[in-house]
C-alpha atoms as a PDB file:
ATOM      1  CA  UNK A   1      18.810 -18.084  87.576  1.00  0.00           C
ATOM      2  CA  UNK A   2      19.790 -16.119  84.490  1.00  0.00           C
ATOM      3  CA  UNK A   3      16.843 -18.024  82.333  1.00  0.00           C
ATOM      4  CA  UNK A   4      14.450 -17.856  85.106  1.00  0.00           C
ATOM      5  CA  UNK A   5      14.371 -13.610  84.935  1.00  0.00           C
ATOM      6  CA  UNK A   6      14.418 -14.162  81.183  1.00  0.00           C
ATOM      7  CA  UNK A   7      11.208 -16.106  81.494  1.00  0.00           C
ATOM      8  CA  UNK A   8      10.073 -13.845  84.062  1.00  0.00           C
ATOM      9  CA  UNK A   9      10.528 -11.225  81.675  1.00  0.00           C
ATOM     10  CA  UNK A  10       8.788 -12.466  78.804  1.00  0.00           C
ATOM     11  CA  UNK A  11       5.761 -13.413  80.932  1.00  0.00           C
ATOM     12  CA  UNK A  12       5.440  -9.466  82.352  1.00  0.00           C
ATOM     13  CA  UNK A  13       5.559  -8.528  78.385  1.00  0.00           C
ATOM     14  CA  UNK A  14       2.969 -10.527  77.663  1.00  0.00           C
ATOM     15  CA  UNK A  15       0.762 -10.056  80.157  1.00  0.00           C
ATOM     16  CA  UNK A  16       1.205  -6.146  79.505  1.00  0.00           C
ATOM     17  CA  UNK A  17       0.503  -6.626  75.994  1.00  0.00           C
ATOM     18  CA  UNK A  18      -2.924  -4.243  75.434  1.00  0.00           C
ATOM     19  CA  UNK A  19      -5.276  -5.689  73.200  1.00  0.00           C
ATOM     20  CA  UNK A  20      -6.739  -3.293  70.415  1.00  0.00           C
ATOM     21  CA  UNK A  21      -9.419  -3.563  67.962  1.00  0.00           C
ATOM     22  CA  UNK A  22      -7.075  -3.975  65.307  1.00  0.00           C
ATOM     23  CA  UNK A  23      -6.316  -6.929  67.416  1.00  0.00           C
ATOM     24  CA  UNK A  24     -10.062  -7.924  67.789  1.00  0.00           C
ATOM     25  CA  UNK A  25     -10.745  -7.561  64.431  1.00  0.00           C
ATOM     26  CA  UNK A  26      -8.366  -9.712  63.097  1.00  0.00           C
ATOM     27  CA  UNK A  27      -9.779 -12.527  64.860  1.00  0.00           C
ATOM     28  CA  UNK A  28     -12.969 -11.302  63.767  1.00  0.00           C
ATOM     29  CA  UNK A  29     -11.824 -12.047  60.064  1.00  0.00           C
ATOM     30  CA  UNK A  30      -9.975 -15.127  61.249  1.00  0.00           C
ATOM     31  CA  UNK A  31     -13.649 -16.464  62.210  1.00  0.00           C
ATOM     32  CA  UNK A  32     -15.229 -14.979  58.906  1.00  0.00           C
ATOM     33  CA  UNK A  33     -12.901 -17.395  57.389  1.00  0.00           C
ATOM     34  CA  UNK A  34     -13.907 -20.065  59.263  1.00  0.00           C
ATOM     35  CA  UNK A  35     -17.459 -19.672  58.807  1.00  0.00           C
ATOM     36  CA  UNK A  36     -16.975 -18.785  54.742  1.00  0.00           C
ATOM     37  CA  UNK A  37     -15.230 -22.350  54.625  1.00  0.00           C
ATOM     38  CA  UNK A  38     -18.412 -24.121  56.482  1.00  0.00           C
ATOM     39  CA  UNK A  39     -20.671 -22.442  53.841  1.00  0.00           C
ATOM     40  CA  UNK A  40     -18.231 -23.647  51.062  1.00  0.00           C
ATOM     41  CA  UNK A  41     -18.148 -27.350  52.702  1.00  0.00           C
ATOM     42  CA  UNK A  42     -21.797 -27.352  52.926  1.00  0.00           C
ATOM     43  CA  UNK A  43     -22.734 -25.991  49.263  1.00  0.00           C
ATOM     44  CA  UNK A  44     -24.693 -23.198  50.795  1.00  0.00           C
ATOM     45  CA  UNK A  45     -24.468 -19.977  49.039  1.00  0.00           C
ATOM     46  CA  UNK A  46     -22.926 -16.929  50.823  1.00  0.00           C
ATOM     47  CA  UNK A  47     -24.803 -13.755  52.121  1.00  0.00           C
ATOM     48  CA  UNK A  48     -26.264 -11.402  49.111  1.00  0.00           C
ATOM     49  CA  UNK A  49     -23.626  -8.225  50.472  1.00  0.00           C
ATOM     50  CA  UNK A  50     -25.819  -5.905  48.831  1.00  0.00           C
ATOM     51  CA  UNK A  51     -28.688  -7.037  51.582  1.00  0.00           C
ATOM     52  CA  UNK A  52     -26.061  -7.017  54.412  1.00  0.00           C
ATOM     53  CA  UNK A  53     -25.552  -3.191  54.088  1.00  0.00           C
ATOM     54  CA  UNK A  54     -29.058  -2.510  55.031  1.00  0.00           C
ATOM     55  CA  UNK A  55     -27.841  -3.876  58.310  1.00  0.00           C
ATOM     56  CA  UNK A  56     -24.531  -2.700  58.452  1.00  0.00           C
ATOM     57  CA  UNK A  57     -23.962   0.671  61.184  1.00  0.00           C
ATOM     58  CA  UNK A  58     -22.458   3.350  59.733  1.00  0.00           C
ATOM     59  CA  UNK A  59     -21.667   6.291  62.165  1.00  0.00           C
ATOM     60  CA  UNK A  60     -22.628   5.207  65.514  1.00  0.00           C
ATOM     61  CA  UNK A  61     -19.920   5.049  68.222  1.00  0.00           C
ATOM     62  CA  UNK A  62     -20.494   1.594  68.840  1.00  0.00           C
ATOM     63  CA  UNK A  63     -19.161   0.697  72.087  1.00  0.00           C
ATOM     64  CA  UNK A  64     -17.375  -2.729  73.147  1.00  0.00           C
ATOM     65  CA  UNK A  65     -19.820  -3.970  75.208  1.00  0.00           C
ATOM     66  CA  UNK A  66     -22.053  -3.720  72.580  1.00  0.00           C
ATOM     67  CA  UNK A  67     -20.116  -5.612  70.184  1.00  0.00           C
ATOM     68  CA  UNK A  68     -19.682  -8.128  72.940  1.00  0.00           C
ATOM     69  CA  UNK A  69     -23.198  -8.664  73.213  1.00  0.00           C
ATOM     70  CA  UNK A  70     -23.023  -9.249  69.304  1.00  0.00           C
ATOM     71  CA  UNK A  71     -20.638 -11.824  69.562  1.00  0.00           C
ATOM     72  CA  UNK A  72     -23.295 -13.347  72.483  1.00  0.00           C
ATOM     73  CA  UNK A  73     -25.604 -13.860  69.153  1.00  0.00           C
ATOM     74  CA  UNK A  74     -22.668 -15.493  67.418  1.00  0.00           C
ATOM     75  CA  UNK A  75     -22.612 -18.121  70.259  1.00  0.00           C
ATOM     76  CA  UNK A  76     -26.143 -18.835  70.061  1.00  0.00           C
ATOM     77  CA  UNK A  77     -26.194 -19.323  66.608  1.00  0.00           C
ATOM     78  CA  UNK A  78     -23.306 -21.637  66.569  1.00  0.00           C
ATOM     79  CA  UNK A  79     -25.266 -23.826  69.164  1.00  0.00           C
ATOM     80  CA  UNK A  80     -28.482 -23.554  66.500  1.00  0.00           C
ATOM     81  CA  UNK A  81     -25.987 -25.229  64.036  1.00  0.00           C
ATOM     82  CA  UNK A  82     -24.526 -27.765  66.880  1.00  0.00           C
ATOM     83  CA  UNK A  83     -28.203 -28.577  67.118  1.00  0.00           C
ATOM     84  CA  UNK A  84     -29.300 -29.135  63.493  1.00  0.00           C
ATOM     85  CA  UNK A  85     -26.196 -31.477  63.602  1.00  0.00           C
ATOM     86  CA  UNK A  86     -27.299 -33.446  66.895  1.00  0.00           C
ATOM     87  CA  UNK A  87     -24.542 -32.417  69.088  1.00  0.00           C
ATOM     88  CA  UNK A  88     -25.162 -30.922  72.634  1.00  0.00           C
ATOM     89  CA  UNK A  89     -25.928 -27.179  72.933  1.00  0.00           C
ATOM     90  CA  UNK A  90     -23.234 -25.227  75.131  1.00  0.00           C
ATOM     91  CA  UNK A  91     -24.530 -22.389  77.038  1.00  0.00           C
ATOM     92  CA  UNK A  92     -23.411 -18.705  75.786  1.00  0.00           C
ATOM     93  CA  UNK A  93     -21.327 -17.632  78.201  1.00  0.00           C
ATOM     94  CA  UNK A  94     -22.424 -14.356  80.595  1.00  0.00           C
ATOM     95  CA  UNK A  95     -20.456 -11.268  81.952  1.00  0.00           C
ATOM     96  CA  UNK A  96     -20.037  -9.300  85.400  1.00  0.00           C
ATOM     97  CA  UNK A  97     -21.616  -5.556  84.613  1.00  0.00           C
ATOM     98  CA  UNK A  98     -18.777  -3.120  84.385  1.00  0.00           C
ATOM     99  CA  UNK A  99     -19.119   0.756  83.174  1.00  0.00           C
ATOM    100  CA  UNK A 100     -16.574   0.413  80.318  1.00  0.00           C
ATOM    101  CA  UNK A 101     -16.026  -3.159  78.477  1.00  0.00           C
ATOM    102  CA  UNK A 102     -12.576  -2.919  77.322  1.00  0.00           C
ATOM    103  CA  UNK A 103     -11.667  -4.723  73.568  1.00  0.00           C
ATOM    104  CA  UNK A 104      -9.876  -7.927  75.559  1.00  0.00           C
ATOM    105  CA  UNK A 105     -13.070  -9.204  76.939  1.00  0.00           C
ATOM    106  CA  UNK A 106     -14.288  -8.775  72.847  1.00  0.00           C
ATOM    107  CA  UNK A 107     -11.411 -10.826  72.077  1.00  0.00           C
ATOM    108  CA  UNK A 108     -11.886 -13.532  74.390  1.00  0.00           C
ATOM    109  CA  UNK A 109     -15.495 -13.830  73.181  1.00  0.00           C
ATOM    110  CA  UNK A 110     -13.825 -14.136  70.084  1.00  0.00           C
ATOM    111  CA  UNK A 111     -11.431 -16.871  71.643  1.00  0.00           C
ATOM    112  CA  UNK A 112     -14.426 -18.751  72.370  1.00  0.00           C
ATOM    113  CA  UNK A 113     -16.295 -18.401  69.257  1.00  0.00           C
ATOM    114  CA  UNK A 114     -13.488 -19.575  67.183  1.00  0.00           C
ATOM    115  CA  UNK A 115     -13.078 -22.278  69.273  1.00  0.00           C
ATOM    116  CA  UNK A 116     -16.523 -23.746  69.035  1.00  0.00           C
ATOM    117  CA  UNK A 117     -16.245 -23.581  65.308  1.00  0.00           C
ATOM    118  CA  UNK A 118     -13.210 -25.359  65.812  1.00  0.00           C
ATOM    119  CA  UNK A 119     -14.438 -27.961  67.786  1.00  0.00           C
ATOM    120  CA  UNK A 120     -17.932 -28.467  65.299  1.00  0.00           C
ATOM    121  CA  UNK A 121     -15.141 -28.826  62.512  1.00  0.00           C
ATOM    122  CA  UNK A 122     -13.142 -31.737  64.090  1.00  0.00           C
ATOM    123  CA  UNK A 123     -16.551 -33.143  65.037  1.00  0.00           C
ATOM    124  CA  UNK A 124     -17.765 -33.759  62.009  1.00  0.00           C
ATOM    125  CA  UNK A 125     -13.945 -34.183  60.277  1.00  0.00           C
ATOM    126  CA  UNK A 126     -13.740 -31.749  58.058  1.00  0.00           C
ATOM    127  CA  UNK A 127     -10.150 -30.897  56.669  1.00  0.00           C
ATOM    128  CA  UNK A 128     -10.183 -26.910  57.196  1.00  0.00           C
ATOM    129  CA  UNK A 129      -7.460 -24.968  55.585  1.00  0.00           C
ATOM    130  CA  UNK A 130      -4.911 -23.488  58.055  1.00  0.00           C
ATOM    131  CA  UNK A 131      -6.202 -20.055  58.185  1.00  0.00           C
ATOM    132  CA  UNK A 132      -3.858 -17.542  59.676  1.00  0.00           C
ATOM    133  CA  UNK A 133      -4.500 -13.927  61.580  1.00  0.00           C
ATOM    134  CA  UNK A 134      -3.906 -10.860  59.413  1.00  0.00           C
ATOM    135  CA  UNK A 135      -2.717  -7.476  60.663  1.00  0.00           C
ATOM    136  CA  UNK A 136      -4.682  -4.477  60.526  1.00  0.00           C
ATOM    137  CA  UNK A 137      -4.401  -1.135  61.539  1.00  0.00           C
ATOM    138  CA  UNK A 138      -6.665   1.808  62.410  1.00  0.00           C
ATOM    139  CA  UNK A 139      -9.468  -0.038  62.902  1.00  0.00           C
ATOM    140  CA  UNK A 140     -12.715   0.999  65.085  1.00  0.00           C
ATOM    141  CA  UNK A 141     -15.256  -1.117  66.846  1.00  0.00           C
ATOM    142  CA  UNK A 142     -17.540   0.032  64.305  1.00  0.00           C
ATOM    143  CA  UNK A 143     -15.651  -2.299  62.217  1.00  0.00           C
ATOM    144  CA  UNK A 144     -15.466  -5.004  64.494  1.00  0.00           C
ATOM    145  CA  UNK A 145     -19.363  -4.983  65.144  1.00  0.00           C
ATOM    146  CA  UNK A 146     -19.998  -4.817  61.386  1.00  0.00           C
ATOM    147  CA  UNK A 147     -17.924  -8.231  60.603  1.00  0.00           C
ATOM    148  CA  UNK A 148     -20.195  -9.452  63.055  1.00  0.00           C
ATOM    149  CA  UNK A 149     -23.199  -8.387  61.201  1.00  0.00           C
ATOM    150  CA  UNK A 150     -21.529 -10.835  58.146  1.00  0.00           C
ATOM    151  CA  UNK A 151     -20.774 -13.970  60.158  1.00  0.00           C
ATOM    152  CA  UNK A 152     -24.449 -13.734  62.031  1.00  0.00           C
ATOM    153  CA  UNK A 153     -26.106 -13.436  58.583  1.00  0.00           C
ATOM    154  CA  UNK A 154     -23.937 -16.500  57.207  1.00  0.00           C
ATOM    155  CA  UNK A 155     -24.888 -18.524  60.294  1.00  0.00           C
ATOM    156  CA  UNK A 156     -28.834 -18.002  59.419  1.00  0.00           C
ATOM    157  CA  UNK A 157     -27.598 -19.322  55.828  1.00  0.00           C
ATOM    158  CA  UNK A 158     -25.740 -22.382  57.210  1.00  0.00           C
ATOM    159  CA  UNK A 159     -28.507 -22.899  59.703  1.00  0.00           C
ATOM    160  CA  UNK A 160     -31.005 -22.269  56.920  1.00  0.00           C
ATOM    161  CA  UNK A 161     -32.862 -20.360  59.690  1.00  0.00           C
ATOM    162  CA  UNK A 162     -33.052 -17.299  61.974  1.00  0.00           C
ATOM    163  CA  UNK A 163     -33.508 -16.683  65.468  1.00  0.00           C
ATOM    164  CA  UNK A 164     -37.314 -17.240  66.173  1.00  0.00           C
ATOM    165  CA  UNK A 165     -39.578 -15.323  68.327  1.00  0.00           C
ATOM    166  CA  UNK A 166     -39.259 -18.168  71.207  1.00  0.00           C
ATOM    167  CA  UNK A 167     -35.130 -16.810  71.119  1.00  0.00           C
ATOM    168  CA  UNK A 168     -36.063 -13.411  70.806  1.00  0.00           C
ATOM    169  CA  UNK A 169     -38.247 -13.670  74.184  1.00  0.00           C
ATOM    170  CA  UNK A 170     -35.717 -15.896  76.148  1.00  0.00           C
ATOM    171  CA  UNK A 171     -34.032 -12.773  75.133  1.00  0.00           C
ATOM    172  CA  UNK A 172     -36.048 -10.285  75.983  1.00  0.00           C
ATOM    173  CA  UNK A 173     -36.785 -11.917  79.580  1.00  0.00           C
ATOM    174  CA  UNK A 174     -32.993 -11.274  80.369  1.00  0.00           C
ATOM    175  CA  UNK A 175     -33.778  -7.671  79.792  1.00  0.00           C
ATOM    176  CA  UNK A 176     -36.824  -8.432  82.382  1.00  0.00           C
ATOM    177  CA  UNK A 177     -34.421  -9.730  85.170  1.00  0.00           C
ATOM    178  CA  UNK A 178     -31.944  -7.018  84.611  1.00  0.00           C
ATOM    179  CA  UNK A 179     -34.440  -4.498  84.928  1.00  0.00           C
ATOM    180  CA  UNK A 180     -35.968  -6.031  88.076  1.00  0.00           C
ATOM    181  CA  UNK A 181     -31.924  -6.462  89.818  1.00  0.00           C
ATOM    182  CA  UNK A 182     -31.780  -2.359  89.541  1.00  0.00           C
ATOM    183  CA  UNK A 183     -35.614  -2.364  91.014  1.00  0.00           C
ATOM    184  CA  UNK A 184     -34.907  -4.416  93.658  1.00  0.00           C
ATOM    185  CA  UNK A 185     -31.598  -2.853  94.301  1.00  0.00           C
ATOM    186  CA  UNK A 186     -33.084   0.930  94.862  1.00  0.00           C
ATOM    187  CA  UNK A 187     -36.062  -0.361  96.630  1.00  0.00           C
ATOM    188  CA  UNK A 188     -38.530   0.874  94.080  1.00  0.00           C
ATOM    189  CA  UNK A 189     -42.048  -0.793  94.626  1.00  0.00           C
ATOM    190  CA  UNK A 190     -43.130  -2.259  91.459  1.00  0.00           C
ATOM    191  CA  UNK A 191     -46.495  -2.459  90.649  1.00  0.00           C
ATOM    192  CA  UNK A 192     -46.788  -2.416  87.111  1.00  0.00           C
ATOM    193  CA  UNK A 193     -48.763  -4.699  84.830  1.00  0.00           C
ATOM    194  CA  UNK A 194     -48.409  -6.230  81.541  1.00  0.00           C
ATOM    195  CA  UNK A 195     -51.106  -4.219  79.180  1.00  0.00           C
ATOM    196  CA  UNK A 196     -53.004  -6.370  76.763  1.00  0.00           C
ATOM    197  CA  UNK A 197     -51.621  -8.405  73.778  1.00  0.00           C
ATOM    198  CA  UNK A 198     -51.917  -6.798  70.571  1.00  0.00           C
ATOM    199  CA  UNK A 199     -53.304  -9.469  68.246  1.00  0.00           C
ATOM    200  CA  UNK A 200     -50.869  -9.596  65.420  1.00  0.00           C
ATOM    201  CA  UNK A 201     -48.125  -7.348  66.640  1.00  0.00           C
ATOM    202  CA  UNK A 202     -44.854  -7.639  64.238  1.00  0.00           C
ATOM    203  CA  UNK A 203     -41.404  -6.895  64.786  1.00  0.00           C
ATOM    204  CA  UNK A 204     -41.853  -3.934  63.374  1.00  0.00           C
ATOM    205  CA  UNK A 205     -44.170  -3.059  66.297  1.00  0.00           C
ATOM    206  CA  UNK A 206     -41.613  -4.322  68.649  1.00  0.00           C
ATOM    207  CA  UNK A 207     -38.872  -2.148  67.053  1.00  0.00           C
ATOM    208  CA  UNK A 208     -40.701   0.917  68.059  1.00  0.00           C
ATOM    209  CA  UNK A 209     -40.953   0.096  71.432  1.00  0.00           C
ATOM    210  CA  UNK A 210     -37.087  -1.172  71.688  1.00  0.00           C
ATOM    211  CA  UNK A 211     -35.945   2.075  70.178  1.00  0.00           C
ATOM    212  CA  UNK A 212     -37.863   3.932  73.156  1.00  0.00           C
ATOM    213  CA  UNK A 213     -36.648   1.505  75.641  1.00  0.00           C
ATOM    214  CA  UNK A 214     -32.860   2.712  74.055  1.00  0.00           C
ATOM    215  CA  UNK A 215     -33.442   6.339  74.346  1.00  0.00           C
ATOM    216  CA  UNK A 216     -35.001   6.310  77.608  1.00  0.00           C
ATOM    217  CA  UNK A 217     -31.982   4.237  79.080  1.00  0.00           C
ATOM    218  CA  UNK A 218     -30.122   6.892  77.128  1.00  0.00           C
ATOM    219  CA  UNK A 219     -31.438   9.646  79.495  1.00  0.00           C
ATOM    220  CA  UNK A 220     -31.214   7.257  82.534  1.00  0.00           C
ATOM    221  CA  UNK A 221     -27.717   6.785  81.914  1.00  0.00           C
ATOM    222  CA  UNK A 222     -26.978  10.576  81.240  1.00  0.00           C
ATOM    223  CA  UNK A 223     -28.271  11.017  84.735  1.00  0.00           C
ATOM    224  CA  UNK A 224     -25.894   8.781  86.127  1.00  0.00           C
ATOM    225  CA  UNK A 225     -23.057  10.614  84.065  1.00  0.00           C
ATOM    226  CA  UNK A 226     -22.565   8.216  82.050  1.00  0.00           C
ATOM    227  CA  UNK A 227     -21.520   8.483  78.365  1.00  0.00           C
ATOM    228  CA  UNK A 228     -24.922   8.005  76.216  1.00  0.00           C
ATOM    229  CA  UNK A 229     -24.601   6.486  72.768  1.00  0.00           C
ATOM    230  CA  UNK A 230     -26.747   7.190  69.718  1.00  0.00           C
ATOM    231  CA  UNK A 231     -28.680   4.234  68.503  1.00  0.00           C
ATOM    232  CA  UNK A 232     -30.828   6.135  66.016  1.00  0.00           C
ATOM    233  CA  UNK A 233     -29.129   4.260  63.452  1.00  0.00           C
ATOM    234  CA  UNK A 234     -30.842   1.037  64.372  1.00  0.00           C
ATOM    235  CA  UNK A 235     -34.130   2.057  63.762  1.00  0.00           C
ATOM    236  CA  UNK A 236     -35.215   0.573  59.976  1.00  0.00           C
ATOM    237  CA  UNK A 237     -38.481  -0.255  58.319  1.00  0.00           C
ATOM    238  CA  UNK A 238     -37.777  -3.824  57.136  1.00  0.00           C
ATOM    239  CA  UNK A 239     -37.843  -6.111  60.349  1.00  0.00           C
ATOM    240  CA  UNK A 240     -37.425  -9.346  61.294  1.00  0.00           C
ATOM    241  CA  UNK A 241     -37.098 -11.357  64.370  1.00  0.00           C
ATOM    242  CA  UNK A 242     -33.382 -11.532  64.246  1.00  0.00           C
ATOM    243  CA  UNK A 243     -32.778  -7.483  64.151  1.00  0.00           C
ATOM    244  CA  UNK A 244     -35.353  -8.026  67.500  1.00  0.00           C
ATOM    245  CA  UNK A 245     -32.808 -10.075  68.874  1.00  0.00           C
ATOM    246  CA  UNK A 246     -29.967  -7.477  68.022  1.00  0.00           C
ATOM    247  CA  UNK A 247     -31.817  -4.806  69.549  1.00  0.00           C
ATOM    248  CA  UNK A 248     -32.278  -7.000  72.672  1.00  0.00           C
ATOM    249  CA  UNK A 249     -28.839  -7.044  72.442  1.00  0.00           C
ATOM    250  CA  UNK A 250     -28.045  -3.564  72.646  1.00  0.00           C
ATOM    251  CA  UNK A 251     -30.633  -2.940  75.861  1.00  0.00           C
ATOM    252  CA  UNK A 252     -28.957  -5.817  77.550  1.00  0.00           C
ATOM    253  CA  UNK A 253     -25.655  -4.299  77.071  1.00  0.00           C
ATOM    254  CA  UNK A 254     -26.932  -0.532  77.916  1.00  0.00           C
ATOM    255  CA  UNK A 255     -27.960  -2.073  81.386  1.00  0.00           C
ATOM    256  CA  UNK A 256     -24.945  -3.310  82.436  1.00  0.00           C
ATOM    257  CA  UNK A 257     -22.825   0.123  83.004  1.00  0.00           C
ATOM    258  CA  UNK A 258     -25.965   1.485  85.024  1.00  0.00           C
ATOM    259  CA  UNK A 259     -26.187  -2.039  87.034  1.00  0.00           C
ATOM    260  CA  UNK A 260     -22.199  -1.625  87.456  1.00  0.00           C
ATOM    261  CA  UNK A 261     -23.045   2.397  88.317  1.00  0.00           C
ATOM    262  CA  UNK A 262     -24.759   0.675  91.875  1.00  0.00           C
ATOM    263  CA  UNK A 263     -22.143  -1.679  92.413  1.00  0.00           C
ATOM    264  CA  UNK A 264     -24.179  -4.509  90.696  1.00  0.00           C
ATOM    265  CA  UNK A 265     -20.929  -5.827  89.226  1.00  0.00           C
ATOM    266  CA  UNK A 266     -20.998  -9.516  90.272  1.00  0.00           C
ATOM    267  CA  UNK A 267     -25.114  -9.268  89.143  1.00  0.00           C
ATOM    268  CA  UNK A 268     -24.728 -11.196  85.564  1.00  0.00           C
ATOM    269  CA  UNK A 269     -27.627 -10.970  83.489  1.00  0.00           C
ATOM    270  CA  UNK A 270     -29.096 -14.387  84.038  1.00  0.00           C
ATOM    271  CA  UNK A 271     -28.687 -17.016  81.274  1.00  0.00           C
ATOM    272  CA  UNK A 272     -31.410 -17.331  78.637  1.00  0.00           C
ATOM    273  CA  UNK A 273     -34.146 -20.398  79.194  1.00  0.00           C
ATOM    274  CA  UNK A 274     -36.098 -22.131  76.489  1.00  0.00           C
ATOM    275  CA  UNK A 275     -39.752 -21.075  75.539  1.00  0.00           C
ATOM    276  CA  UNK A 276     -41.893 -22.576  72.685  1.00  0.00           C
ATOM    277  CA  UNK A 277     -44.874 -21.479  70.727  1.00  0.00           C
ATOM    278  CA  UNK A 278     -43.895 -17.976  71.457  1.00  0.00           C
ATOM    279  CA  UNK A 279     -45.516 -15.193  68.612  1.00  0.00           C
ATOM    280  CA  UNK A 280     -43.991 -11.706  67.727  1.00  0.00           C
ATOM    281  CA  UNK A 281     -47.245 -10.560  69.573  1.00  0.00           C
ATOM    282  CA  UNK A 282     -45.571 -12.125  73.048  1.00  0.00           C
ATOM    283  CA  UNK A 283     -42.204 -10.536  72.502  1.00  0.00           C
ATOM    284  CA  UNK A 284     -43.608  -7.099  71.917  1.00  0.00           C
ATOM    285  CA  UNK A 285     -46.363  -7.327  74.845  1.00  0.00           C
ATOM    286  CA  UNK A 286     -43.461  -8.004  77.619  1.00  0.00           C
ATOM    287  CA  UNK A 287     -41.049  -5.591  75.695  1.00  0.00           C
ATOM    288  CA  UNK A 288     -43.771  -2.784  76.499  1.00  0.00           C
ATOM    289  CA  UNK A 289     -44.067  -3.948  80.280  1.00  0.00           C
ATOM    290  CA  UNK A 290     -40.003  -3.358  80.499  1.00  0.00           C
ATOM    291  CA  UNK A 291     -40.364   0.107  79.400  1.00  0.00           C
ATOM    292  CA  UNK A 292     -43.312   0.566  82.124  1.00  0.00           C
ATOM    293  CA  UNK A 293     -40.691  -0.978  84.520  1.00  0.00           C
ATOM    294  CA  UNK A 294     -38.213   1.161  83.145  1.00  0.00           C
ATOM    295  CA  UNK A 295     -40.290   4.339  83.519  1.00  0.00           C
ATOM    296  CA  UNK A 296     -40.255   3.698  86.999  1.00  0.00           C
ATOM    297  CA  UNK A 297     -36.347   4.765  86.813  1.00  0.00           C
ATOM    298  CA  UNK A 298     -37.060   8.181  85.715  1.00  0.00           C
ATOM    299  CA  UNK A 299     -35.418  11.080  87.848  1.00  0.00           C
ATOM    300  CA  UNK A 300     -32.704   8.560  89.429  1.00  0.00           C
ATOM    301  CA  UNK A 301     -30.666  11.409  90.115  1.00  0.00           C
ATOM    302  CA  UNK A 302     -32.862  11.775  93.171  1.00  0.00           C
ATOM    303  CA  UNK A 303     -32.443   8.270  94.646  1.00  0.00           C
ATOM    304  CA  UNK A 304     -28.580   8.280  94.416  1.00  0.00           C
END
């Protein structure tokens, strides 16, 4: 009896333990590691850190969520690599909408990632050095999303490729669907139109429309009393399809507190499906449809 409320014991403290991002970010490194060794195994040099602070975030309160959408891109890169190695791709894994992501969901996307690279390790028998988890302390999310920014960058290295513009408008087509659950949900007749394809749009083009898409969910969300974050930061003159994809990202992840704001919780975003011959052109034609769709949104204050 005595070594059953011992047990007993130990499981309530470790169920109570709180998980921090000092926590999160030592797994964070732990996978760094991980994917500094594959580069290493595979004679493929590591990420020029000079370019990696143009891509870095500074000041911006980054919030979980939106570092768990980051690690969402570290999934689908690992199955890119799975691919160029002929094993099976494994589907990212989605998320119920909730107003505030709390760091243990970061960590078990973290879980996951490092267990992938695990299992692409034994798979093609590589003998990995026993990396351990280091403390920190006093670390933000900031940090945590900015160790991502390394290991995604290293990934397009080991790949020897980036996210293309078919990813970036599976992507972007989540966004779509998410957009048209909250429609649907408040009734609101939609009868807006894609506009014409601009020949030779660039992700540059498509920036500028994301960054409006971000500060117009901004004042959406300050409607709903919601706490707004500043995403000014992300806006840069040097673009390629991959910071697309991160800003995809970001509006996927600014939905889901509104969606969970309606009681959209069980609502995941629906999983990504494959396009080809897809142009930057496409992604930034049906990016400027979801901001019509998302116009459609403005003065919510009234509807709820």
């Amino acid at each position: 009896m005595k070594k059953i409320l011992i047990l007993f014991i130990l499981v309530i403290n470790i169920s109570a333990k709180d998980i921090t991002p000092d926590d999160v970010y030592g797994l964070s490194v732990l996978i760094q590691n991980h994917v500094n060794y594959l580069l290493k195994f595979y004679n493929v040099k590591p990420v020029d850190k000079s370019l990696l602070k143009h891509h870095k975030i500074l000041s911006t309160k980054i919030k979980p969520r939106n570092i768990w959408q980051k690690s969402y891109e570290i999934l689908v890169k690992i199955n890119m690599l799975r691919e160029s190695h002929n094993l099976p791709r494994i589907a990212p894994v989605g998320i119920e909408a909730s107003m505030n992501l709390n760091p243990d969901m970061v960590y078990e996307m973290n879980q996951r990632i490092l267990t992938e690279i695990k299992i692409f390790e034994i798979r093609k028998d590589m003998k990995v050095p026993n990396f351990e988890v280091k403390q920190f302390v006093n670390k933000l999310p900031i940090d945590n999303y900015n160790v991502f920014v390394d290991i995604s960058a290293s990934l397009d290295k080991l790949n020897k490729r980036a996210l293309t513009p078919n990813y970036v408008y599976a992507e972007t087509m989540r966004i779509y669907d998410d957009v048209t659950i909250i429609l649907d949900y408040l009734n609101i007749t939609d009868e807006t139109v894609p506009d014409s394809i601009i020949k030779d749009a660039t992700p540059t083009d498509t920036l500028h429309v994301c960054m409006k898409i971000l500060v117009l969910l901004g004042y959406i969300q300050k409607d709903l009393g919601i706490e707004v974050t500043d995403f000014s930061e992300f806006n840069k003159k040097n673009v390629n399809p991959s910071d697309i994809y991160t800003l995809t990202g970001l509006i996927i992840s600014e939905l889901q507190p509104i969606k969970a704001q309606f009681g959209l919780t069980h609502s995941v975003t629906p999983p990504a499906l494959a396009y080809a011959n897809k142009k930057p052109e496409n992604v930034e034609q049906l990016m400027r449809w979801i901001l019509k769709r998302l116009i459609l949104l403005k003065n919510l204050k009234k509807r709820v």
